[in-house]
N, C-alpha and C. Protein backbone atom coordinates (compact mmCIF):
# COMPACT_ATOMS: atom_id res chain seq x y z
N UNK A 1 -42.79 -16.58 31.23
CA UNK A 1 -43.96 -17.40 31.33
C UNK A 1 -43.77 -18.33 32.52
N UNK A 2 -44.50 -18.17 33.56
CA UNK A 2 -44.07 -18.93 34.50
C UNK A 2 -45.44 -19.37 35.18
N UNK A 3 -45.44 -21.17 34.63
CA UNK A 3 -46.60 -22.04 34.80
C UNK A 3 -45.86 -22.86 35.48
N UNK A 4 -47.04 -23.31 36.66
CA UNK A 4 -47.18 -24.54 37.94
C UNK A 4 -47.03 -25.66 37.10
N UNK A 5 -46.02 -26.28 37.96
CA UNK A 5 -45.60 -27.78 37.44
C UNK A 5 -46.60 -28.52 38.45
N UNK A 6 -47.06 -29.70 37.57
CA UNK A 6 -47.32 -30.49 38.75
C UNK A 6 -46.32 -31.68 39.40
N UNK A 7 -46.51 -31.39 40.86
CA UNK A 7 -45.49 -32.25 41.59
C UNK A 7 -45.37 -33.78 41.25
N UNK A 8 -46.33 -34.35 41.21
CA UNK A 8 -46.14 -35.63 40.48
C UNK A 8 -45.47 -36.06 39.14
N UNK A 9 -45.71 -35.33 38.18
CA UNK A 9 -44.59 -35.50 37.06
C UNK A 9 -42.87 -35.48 37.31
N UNK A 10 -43.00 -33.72 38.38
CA UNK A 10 -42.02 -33.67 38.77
C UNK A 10 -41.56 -34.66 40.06
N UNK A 11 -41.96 -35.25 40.93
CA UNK A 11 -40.93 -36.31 41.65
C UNK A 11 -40.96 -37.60 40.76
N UNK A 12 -41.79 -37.81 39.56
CA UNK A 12 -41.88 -39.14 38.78
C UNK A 12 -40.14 -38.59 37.93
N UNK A 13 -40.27 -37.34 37.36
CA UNK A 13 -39.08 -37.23 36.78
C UNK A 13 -37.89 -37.41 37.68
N UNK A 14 -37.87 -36.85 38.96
CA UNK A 14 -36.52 -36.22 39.98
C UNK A 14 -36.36 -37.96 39.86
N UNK A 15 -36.92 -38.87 40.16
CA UNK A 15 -36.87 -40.21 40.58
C UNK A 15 -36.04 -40.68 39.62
N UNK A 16 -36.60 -40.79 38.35
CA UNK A 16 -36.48 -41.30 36.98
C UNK A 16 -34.69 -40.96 36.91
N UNK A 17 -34.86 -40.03 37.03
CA UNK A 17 -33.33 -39.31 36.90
C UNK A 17 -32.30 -39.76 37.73
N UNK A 18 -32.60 -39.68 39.30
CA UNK A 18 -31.66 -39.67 40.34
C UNK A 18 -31.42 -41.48 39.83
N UNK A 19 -32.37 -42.19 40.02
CA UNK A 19 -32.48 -43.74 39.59
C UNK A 19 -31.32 -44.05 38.63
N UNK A 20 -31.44 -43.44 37.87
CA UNK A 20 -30.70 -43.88 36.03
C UNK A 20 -29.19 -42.95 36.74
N UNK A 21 -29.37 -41.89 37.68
CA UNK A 21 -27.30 -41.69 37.48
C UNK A 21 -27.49 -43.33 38.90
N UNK A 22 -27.71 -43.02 39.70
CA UNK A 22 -27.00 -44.22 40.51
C UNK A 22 -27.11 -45.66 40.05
N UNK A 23 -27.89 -46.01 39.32
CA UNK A 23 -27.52 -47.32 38.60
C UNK A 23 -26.37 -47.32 37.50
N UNK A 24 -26.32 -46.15 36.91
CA UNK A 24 -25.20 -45.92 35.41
C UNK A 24 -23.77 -45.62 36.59
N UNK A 25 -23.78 -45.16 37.48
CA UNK A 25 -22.52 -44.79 38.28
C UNK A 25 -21.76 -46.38 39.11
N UNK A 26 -23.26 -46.69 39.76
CA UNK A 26 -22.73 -48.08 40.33
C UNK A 26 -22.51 -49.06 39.14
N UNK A 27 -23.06 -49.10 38.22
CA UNK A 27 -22.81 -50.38 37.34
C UNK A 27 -21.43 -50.41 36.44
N UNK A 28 -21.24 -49.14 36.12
CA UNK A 28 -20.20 -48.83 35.54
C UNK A 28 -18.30 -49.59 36.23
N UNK A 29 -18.74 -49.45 37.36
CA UNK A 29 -17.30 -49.53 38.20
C UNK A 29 -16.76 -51.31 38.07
N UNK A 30 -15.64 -51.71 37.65
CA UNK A 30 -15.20 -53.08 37.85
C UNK A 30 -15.65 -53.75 36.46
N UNK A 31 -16.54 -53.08 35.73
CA UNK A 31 -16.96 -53.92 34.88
C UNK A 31 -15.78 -54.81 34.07
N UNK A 32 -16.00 -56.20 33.70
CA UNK A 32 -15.05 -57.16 33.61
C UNK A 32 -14.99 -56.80 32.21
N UNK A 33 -13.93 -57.60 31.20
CA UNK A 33 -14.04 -57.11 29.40
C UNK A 33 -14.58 -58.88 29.27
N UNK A 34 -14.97 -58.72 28.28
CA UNK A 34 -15.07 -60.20 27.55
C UNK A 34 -13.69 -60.40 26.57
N UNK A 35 -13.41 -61.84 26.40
CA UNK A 35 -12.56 -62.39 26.25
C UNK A 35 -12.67 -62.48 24.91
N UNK A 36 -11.54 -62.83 24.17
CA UNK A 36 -11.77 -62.56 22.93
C UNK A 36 -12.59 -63.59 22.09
N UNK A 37 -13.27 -64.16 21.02
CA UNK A 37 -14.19 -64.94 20.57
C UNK A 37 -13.58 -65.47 19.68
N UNK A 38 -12.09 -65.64 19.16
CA UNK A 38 -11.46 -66.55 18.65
C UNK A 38 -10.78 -67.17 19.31
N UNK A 39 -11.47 -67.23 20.82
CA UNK A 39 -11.16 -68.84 21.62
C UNK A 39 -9.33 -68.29 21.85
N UNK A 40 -8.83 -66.99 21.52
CA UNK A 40 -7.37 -67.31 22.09
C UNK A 40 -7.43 -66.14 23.11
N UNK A 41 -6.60 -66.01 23.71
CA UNK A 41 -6.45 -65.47 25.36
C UNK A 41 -5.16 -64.17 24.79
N UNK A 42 -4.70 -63.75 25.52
CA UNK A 42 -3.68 -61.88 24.95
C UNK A 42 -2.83 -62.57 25.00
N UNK A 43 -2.80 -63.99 25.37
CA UNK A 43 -0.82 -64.35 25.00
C UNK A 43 -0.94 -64.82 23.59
N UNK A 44 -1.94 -65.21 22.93
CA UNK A 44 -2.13 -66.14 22.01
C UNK A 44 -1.67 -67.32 22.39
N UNK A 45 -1.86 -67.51 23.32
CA UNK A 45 -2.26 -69.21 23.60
C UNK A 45 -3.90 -69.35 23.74
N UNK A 46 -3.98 -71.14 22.96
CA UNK A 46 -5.48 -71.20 22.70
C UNK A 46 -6.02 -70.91 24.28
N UNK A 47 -7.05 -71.13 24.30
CA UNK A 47 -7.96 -71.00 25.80
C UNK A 47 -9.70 -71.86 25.40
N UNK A 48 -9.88 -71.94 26.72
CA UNK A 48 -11.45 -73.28 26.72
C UNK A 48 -11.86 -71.90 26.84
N UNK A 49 -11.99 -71.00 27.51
CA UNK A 49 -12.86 -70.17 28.39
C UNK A 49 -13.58 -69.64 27.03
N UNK A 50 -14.52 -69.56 26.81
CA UNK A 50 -15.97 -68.70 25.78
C UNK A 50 -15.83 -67.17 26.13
N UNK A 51 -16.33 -66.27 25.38
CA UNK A 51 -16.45 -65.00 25.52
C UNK A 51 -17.84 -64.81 26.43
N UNK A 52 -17.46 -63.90 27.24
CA UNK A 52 -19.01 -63.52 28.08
C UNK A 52 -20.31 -63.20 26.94
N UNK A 53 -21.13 -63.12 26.99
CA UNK A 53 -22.26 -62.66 26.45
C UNK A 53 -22.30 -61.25 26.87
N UNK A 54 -22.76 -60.53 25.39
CA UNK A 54 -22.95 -59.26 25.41
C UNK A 54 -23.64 -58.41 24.34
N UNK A 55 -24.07 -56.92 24.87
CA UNK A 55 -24.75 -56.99 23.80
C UNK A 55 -24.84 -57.18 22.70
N UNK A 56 -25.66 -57.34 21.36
CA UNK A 56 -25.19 -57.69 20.39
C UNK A 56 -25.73 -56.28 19.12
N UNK A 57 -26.76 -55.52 20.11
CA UNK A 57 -27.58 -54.83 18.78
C UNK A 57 -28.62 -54.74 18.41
N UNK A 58 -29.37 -53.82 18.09
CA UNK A 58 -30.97 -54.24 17.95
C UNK A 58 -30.98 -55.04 16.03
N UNK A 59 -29.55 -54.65 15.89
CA UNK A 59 -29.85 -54.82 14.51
C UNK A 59 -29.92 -56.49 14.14
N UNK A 60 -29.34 -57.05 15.02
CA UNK A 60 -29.27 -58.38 15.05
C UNK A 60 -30.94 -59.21 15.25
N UNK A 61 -31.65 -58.63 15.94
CA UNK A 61 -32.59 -58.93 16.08
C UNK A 61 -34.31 -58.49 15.28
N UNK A 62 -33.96 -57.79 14.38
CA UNK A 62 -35.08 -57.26 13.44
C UNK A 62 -35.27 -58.30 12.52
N UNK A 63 -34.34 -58.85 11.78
CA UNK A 63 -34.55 -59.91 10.83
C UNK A 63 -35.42 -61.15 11.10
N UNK A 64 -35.14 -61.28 12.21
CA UNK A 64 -36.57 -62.47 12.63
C UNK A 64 -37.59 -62.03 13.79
N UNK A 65 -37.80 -60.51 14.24
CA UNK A 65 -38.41 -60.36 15.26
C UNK A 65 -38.85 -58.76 14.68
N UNK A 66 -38.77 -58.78 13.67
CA UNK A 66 -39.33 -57.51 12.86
C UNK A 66 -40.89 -56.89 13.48
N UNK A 67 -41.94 -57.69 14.36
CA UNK A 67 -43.13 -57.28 14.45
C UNK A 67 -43.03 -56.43 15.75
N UNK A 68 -41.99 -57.15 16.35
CA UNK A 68 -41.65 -56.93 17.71
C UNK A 68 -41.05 -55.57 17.91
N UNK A 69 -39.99 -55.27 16.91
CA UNK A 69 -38.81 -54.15 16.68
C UNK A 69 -40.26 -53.12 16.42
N UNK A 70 -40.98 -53.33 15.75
CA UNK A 70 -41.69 -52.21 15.05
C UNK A 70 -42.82 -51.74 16.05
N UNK A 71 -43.60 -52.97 16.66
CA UNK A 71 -44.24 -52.26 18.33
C UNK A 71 -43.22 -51.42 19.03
N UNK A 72 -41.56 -51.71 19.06
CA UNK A 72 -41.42 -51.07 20.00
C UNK A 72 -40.89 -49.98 20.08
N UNK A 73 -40.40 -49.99 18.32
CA UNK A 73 -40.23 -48.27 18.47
C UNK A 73 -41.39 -47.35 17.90
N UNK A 74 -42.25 -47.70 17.99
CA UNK A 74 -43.89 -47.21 18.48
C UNK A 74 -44.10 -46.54 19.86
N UNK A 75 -43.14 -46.95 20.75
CA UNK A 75 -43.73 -47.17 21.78
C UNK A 75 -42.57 -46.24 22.88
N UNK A 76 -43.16 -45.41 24.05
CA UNK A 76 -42.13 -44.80 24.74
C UNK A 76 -41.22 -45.63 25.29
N UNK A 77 -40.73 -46.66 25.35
CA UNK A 77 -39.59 -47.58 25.59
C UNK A 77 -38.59 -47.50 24.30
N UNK A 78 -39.03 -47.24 22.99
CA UNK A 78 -37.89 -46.85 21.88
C UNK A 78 -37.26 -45.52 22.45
N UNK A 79 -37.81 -44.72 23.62
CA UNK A 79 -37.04 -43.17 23.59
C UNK A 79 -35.99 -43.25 25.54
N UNK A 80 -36.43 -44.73 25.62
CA UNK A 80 -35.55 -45.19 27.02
C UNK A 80 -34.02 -44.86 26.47
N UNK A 81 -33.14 -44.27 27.36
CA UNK A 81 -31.67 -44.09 27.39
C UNK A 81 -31.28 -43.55 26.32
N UNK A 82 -32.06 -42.50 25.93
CA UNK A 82 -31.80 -41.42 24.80
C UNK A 82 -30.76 -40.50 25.45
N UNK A 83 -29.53 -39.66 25.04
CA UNK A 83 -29.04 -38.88 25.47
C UNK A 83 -29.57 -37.29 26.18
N UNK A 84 -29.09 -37.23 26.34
CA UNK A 84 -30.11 -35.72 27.20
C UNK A 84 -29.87 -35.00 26.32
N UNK A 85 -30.53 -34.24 25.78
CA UNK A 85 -30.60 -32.86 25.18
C UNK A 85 -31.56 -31.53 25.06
N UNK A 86 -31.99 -31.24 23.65
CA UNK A 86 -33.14 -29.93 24.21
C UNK A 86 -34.05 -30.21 23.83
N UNK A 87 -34.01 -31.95 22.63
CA UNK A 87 -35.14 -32.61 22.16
C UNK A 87 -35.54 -34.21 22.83
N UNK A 88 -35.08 -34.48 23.87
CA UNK A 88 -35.42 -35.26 24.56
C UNK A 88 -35.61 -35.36 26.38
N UNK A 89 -35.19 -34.23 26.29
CA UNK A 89 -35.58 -33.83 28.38
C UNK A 89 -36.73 -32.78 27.99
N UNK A 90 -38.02 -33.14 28.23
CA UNK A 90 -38.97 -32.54 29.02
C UNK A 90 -39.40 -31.75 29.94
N UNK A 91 -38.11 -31.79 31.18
CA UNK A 91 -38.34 -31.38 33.10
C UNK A 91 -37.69 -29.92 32.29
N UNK A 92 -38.23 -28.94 33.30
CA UNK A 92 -37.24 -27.86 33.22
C UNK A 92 -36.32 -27.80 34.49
N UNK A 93 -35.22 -27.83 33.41
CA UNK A 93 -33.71 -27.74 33.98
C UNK A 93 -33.18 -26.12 33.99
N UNK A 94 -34.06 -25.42 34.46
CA UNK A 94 -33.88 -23.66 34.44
C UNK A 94 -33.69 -23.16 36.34
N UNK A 95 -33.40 -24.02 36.70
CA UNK A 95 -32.94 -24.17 38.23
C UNK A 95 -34.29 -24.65 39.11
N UNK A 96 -35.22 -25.14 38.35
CA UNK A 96 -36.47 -25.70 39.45
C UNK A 96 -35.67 -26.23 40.42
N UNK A 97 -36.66 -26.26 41.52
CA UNK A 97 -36.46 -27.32 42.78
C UNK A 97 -37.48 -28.07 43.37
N UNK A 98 -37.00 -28.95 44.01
CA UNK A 98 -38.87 -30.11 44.00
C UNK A 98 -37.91 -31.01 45.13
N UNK A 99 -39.13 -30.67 46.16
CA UNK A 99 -38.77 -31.03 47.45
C UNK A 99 -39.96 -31.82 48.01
N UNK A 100 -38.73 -33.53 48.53
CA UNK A 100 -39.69 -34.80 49.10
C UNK A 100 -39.41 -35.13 49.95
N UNK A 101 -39.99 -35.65 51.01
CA UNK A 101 -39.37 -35.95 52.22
C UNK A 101 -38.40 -35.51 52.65
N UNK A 102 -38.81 -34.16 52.39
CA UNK A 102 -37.34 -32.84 53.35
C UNK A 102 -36.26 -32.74 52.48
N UNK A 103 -36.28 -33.89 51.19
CA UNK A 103 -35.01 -33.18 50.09
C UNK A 103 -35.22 -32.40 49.44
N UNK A 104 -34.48 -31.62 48.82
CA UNK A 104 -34.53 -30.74 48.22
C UNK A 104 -33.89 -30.83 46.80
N UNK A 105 -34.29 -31.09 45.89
CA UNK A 105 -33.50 -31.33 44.70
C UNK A 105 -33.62 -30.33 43.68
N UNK A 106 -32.35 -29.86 43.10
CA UNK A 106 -32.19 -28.84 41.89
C UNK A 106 -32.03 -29.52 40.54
N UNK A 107 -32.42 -28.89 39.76
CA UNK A 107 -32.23 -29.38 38.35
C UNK A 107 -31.98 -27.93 37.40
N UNK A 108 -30.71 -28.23 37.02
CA UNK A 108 -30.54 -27.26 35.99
C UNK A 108 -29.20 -27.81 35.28
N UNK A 109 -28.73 -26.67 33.97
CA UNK A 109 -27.95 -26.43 33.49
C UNK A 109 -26.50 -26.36 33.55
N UNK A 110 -25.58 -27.12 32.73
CA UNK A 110 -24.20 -26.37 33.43
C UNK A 110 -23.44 -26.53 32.19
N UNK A 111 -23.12 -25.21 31.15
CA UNK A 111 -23.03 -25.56 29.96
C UNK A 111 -24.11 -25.93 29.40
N UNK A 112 -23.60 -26.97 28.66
CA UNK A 112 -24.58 -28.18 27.82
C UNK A 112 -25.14 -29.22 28.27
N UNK A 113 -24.80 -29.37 29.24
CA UNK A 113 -25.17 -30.68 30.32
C UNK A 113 -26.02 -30.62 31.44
N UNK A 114 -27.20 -31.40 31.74
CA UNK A 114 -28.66 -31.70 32.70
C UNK A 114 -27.73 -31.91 33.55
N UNK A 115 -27.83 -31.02 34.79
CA UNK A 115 -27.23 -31.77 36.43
C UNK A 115 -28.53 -31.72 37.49
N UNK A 116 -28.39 -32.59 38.17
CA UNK A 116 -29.46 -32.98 39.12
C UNK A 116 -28.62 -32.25 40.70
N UNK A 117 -28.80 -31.52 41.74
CA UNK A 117 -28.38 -31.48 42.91
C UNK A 117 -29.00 -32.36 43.94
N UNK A 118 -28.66 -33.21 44.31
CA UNK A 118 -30.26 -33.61 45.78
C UNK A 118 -28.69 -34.70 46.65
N UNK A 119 -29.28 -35.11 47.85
CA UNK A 119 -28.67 -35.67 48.34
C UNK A 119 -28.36 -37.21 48.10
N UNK A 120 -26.79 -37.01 48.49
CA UNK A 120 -26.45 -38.69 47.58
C UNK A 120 -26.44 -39.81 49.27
N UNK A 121 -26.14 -40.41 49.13
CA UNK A 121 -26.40 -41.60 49.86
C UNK A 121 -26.02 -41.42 50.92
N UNK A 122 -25.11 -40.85 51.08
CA UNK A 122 -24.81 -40.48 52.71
C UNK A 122 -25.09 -39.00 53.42
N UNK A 123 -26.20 -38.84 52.76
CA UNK A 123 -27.12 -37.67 53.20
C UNK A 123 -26.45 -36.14 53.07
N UNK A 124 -25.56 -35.97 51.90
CA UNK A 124 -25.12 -34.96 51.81
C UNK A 124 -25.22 -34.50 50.05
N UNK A 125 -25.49 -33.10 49.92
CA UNK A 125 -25.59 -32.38 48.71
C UNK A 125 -24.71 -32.49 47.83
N UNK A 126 -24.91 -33.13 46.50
CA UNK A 126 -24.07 -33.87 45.50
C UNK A 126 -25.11 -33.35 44.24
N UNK A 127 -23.57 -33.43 43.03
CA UNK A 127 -24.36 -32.74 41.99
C UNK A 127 -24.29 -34.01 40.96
N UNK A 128 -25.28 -34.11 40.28
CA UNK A 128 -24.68 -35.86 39.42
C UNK A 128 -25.56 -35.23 37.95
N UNK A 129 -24.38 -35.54 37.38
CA UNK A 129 -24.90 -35.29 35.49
C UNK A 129 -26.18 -36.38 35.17
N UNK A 130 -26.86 -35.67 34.03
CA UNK A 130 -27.96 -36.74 33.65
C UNK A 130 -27.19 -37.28 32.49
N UNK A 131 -27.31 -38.42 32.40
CA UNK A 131 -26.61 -39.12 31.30
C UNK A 131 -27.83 -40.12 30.33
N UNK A 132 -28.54 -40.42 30.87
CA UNK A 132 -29.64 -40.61 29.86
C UNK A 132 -31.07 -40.38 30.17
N UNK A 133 -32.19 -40.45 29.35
CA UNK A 133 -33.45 -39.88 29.79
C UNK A 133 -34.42 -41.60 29.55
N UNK A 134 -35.47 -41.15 29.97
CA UNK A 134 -36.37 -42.20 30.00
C UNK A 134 -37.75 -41.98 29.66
N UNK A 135 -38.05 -42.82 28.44
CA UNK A 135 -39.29 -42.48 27.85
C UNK A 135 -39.56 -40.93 27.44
């Protein structure tokens, strides 16, 4: 069965995708730990310094924001940074290609895992896993 994609879904997806690995790749690197929250430091000596803020959970937040929790998993922002699989990627990943401003980007399969081909930042052909989907 072989039906015309339209290009707009497809560079809204190629985008969506390429976007979410280079922010999950750059953000990932250096990330600092938070400190422990009984105020003592790995020698166990006390310490002033507070634990960074972090996430805490959606579960933390339903008990008093219950109207809020329930719009939003209503809503395609509950299906933001879902894992990739065969019930949450949409694009076909059967080796399409969808070409923008002279790139050329592949999307397919490898195993079990969504890989994107298109050019990475220094203008050369790079293959980058999808690691989460959007909406």
């Amino acid at each position: 069965m072989n039906q015309k994609k339209n290009p707009a879904i497809l560079c809204a997806s190629a985008l969506a995708i390429l976007c979410a690995g280079f922010w999950f790749y750059g953000c990932g690197k250096g990330a600092s730990k938070a400190k422990p929250a009984n105020g003592q430091n790995d020698s166990g000596a006390s310490s002033t310094l507070k634990p960074r803020p972090a996430y805490v959970g959606r579960d933390s937040c339903v008990e008093c924001h219950a109207a809020a929790v329930a719009k939003w998993e209503g809503s395609h922002h509950f299906h933001a940074m879902e894992l990739p699989n065969d019930k949450t990627v949409r694009a076909d990943f059967n080796g399409t290609t969808f070409t923008h401003h002279k790139i050329t980007s592949r999307f397919f399969k490898k195993d079990d895992h969504y890989m994107v081909e298109t050019e990475n930042q220094e203008g050369k052909q790079e293959t980058f896993p999808v690691k989460y989907t959007f909406g």
